[in-house]
N, C-alpha and C. Protein backbone atom coordinates (compact mmCIF):
# COMPACT_ATOMS: atom_id res chain seq x y z
N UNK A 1 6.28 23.47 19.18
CA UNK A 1 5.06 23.77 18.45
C UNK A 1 5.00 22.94 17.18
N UNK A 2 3.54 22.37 16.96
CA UNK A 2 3.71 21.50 15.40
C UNK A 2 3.46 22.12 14.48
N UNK A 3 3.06 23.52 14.30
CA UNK A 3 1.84 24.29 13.29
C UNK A 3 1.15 23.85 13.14
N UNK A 4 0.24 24.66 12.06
CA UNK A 4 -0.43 24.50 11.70
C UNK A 4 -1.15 23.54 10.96
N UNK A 5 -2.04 22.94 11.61
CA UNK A 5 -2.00 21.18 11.22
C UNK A 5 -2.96 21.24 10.07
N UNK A 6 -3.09 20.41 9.06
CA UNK A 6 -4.07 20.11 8.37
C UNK A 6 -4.78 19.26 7.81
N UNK A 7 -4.57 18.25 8.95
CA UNK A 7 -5.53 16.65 8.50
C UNK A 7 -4.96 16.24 9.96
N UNK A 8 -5.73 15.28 10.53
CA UNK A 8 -5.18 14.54 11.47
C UNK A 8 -5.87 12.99 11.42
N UNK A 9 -5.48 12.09 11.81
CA UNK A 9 -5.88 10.53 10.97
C UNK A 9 -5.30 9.56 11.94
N UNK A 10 -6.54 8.67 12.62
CA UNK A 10 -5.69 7.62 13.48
C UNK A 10 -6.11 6.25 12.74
N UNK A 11 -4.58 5.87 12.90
CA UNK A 11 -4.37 4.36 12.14
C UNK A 11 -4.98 2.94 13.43
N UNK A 12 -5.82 2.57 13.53
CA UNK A 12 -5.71 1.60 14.79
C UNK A 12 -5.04 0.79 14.74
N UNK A 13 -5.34 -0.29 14.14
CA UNK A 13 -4.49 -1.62 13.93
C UNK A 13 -2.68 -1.33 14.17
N UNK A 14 -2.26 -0.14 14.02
CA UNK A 14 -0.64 0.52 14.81
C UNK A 14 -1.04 1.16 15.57
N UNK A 15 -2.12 1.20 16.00
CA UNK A 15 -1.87 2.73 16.64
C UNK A 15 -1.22 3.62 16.67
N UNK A 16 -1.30 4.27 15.73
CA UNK A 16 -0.61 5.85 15.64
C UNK A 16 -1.29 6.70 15.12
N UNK A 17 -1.30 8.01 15.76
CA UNK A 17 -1.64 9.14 14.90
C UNK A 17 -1.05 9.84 14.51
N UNK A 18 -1.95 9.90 13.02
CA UNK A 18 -1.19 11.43 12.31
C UNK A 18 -1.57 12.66 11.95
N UNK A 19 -0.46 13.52 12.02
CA UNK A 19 -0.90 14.71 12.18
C UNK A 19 0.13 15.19 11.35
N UNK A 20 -0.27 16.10 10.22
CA UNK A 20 0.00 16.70 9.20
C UNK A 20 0.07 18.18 9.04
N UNK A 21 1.17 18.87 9.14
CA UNK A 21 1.14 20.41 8.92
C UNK A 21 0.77 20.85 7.56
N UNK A 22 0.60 21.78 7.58
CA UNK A 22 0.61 22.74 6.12
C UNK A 22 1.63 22.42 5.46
N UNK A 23 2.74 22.53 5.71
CA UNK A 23 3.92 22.48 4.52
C UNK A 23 4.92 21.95 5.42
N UNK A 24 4.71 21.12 6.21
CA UNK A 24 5.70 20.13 6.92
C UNK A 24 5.61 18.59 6.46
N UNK A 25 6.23 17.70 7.15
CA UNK A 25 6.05 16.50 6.93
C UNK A 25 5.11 15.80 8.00
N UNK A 26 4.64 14.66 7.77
CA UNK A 26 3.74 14.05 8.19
C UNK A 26 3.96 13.37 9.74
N UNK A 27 3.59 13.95 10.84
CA UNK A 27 4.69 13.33 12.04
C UNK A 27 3.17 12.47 12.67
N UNK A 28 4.29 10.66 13.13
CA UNK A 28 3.27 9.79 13.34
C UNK A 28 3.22 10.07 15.08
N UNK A 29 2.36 9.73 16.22
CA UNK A 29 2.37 9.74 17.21
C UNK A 29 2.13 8.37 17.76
N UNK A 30 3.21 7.18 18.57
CA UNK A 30 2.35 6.45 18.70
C UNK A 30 1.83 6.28 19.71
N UNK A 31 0.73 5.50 20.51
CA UNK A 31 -0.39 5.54 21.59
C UNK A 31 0.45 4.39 22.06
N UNK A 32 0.06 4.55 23.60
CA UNK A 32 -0.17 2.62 24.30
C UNK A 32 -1.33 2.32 24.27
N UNK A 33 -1.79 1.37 25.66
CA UNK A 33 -2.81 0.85 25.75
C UNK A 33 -4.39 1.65 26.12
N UNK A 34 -3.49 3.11 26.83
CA UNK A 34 -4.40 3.73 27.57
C UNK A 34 -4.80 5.01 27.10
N UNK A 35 -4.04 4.90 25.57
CA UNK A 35 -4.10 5.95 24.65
C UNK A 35 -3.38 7.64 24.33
N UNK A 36 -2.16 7.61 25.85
CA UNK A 36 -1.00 8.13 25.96
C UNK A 36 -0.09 8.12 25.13
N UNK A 37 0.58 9.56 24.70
CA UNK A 37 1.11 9.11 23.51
C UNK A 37 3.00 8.91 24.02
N UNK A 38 3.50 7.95 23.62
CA UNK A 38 4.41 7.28 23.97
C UNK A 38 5.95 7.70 22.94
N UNK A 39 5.89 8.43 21.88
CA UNK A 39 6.91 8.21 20.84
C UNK A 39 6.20 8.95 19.70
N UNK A 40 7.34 10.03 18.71
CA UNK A 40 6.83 10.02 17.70
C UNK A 40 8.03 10.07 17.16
N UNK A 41 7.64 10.34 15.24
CA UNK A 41 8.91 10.11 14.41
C UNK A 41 7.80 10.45 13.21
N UNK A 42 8.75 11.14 12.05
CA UNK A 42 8.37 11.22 11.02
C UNK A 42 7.85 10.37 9.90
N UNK A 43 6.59 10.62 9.87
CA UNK A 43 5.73 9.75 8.83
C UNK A 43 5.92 9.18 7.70
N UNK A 44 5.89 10.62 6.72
CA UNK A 44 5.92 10.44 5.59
C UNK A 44 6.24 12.33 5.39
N UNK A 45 7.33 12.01 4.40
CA UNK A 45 8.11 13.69 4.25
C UNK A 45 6.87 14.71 3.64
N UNK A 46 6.80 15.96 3.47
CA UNK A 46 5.83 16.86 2.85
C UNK A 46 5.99 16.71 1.67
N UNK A 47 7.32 15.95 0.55
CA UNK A 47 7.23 15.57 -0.73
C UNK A 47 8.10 14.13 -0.67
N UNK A 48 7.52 13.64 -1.22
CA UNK A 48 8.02 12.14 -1.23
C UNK A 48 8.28 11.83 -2.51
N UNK A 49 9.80 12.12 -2.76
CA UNK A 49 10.82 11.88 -3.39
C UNK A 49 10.40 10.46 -4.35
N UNK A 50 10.89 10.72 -5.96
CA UNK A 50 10.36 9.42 -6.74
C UNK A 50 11.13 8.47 -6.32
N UNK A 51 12.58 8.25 -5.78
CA UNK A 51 13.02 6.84 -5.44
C UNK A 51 13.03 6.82 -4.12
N UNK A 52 11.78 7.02 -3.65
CA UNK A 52 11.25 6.36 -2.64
C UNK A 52 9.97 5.71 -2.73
N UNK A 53 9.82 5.75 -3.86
CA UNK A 53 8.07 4.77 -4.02
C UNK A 53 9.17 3.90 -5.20
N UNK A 54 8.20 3.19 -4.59
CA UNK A 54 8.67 1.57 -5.52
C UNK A 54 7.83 1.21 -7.18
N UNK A 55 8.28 2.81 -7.87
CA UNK A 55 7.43 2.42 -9.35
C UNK A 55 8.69 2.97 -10.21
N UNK A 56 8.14 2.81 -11.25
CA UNK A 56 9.24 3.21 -12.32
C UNK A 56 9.36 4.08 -13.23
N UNK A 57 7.96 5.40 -12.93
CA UNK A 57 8.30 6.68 -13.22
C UNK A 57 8.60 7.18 -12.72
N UNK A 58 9.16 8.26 -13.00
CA UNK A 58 10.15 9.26 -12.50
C UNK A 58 9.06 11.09 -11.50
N UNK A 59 8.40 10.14 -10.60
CA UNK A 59 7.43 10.96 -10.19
C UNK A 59 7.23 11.29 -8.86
N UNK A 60 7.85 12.38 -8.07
CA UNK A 60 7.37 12.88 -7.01
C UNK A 60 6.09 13.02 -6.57
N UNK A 61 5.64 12.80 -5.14
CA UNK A 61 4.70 13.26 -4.97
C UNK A 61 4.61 13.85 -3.70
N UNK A 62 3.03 14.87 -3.73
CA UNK A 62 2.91 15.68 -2.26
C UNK A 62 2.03 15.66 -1.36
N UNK A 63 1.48 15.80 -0.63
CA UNK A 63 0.02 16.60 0.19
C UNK A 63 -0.76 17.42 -0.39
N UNK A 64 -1.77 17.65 0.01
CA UNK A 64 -2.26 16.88 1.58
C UNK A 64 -2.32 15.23 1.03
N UNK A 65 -2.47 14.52 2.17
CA UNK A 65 -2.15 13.22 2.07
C UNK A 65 -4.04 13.07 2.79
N UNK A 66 -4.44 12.76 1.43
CA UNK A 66 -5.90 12.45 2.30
C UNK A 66 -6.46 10.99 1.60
N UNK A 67 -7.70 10.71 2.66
CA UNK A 67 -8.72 9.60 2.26
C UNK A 67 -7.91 7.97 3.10
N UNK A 68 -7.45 8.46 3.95
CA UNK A 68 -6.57 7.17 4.81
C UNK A 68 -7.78 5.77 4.70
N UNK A 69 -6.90 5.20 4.25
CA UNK A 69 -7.86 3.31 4.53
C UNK A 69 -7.00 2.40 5.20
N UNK A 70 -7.35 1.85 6.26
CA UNK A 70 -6.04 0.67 6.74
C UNK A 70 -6.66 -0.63 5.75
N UNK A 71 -5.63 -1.61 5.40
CA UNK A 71 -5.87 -2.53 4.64
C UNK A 71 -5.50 -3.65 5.01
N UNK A 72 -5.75 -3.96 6.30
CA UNK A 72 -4.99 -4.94 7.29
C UNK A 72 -3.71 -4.91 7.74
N UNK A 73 -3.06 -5.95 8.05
CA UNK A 73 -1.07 -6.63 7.96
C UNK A 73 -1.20 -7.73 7.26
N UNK A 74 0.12 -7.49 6.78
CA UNK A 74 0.73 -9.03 6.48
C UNK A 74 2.17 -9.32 6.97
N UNK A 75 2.43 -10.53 6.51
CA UNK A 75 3.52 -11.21 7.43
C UNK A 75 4.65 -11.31 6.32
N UNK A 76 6.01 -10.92 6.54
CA UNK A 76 6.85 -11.15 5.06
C UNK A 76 8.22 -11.35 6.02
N UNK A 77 8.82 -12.31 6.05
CA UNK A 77 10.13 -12.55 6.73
C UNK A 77 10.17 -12.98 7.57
N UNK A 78 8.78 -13.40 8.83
CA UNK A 78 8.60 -13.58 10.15
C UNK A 78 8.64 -11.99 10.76
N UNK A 79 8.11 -10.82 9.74
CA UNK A 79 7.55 -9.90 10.12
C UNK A 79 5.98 -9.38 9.74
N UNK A 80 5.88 -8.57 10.74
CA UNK A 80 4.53 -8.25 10.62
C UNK A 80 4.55 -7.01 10.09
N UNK A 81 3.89 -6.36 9.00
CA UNK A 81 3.89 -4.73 8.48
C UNK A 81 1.99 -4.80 8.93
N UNK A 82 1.98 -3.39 8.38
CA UNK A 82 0.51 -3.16 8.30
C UNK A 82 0.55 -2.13 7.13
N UNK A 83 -0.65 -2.20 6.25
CA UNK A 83 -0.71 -2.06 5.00
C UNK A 83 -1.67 -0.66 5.20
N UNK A 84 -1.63 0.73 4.72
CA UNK A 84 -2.69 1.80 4.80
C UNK A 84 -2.43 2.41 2.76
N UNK A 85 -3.80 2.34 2.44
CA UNK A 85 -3.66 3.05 1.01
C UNK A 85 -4.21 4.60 1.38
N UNK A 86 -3.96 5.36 1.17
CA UNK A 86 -3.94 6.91 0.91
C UNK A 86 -3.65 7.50 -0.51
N UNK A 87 -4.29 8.75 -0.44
CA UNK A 87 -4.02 9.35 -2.11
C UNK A 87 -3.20 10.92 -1.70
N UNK A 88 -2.48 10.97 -2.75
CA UNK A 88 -1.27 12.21 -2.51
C UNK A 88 -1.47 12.59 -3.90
N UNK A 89 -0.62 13.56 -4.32
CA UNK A 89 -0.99 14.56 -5.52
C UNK A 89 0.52 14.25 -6.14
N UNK A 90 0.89 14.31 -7.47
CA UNK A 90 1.49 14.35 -8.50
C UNK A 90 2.40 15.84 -8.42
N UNK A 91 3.89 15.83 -8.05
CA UNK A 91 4.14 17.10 -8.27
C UNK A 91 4.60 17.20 -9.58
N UNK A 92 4.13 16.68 -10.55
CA UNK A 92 4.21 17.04 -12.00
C UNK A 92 3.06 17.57 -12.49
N UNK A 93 1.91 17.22 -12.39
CA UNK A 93 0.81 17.76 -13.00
C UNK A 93 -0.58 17.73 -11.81
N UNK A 94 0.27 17.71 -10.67
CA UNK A 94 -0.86 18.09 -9.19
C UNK A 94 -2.34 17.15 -9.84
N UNK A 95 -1.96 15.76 -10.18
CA UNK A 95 -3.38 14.71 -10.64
C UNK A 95 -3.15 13.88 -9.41
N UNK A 96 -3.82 13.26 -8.58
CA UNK A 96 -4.03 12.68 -7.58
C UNK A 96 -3.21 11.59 -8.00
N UNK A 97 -2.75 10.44 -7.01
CA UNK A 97 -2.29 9.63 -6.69
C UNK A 97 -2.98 8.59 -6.14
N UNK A 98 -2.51 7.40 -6.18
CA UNK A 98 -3.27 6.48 -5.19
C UNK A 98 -2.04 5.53 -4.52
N UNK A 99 -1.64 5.87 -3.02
CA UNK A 99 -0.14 5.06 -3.19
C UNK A 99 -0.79 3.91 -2.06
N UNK A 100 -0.01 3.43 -1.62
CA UNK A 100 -0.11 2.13 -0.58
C UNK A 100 1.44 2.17 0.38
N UNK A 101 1.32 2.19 1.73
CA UNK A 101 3.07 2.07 2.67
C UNK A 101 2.45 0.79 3.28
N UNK A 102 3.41 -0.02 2.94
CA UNK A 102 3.85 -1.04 4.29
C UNK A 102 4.51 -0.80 5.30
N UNK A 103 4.21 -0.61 6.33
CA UNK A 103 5.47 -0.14 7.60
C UNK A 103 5.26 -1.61 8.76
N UNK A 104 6.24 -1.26 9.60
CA UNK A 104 6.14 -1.66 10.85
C UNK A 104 7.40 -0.88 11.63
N UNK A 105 7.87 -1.18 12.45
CA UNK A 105 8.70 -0.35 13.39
C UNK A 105 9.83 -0.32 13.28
N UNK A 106 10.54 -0.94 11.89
CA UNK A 106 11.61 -0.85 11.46
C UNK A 106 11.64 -0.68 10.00
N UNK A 107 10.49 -0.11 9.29
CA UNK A 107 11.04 -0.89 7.81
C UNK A 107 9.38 -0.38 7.23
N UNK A 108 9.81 0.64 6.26
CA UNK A 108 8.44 1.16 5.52
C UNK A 108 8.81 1.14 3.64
N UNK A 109 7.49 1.00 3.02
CA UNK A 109 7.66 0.86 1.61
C UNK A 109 6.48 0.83 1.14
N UNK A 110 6.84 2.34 0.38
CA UNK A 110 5.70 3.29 -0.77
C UNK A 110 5.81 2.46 -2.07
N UNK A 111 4.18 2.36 -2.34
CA UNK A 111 3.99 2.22 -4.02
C UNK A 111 2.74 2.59 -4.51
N UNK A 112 2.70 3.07 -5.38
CA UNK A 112 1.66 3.44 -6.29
C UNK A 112 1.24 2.82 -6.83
N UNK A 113 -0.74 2.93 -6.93
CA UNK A 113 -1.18 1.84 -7.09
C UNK A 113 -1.78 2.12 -8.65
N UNK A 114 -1.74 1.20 -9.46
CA UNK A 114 -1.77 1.75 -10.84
C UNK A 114 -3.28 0.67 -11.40
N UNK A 115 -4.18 1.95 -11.65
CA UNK A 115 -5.81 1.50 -11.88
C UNK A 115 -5.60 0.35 -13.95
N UNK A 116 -5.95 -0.86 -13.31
CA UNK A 116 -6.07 -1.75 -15.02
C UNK A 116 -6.40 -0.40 -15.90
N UNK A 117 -6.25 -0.56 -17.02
CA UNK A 117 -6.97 0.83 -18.50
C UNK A 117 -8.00 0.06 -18.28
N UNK A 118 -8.33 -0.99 -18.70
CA UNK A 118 -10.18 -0.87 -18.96
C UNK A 118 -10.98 -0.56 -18.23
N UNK A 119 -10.81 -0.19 -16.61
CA UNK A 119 -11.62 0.16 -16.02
C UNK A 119 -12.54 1.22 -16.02
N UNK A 120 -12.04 2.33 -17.06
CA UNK A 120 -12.72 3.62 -17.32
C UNK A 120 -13.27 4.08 -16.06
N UNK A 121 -12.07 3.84 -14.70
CA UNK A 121 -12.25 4.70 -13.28
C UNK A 121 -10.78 5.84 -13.41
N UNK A 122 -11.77 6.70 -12.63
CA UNK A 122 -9.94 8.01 -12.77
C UNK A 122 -11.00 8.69 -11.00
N UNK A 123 -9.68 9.00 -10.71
CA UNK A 123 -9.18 9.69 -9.02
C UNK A 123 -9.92 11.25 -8.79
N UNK A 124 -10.50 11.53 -10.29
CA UNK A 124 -10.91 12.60 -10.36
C UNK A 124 -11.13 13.63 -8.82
N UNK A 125 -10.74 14.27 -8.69
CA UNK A 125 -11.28 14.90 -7.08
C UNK A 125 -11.28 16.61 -7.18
């Protein structure tokens, strides 16, 4: 059983879907050609630990994990990742987030995306 789910989100460009419990972690599903699902594995944890994002405050963050955007791939090593920005919540002061994962099928990496000051834009939600 997965529980109780509470977002579900398909990535195309990987094909995978995700599906998100209440207070679980984020489990990816991935598809073949015919849209069978073939494999899954854990996404992204229900709190994602500060030295696992690639910034330099000292800041956890949580779910729900909403507003999925794919942002293409790129190529780094003679590998291919694919790039998705999503927003997660601050478990210091529950203020939204804006992070970015590179993954591919071996090899993923969180960062937070940090808005210029002059822009006088905020995540407000």
């Amino acid at each position: 059983s997965l529980g109780e789910g509470s977002s579900l989100v398909f990535l195309r460009q990987s094909r995978i879907l995700l599906y998100k419990c209440v207070s679980s972690a984020m489990i990816a599903f991935t598809l073949d050609d015919t849209g069978a699902i073939v494999g899954n594995f854990e996404f992204l944890p229900n709190v994602i630990k500060s030295e696992n994002v690639d910034d330099t405050d000292d800041e956890s963050l949580n779910g729900p994990y909403l507003n999925w955007t794919e942002l293409g791939c790129i190529e780094k090593a003679d590998a291919l990742y694919y790039r998705v920005a999503f927003v997660a919540r601050s478990t210091r002061n529950n203020k939204p987030q804006m992070v970015y994962i590179e993954y591919n099928h071996d090899r993923s990496r969180l960062k937070k995306l940090k808005m210029p000051g002059n822009t006088g834009l905020n995540l407000s939600m």
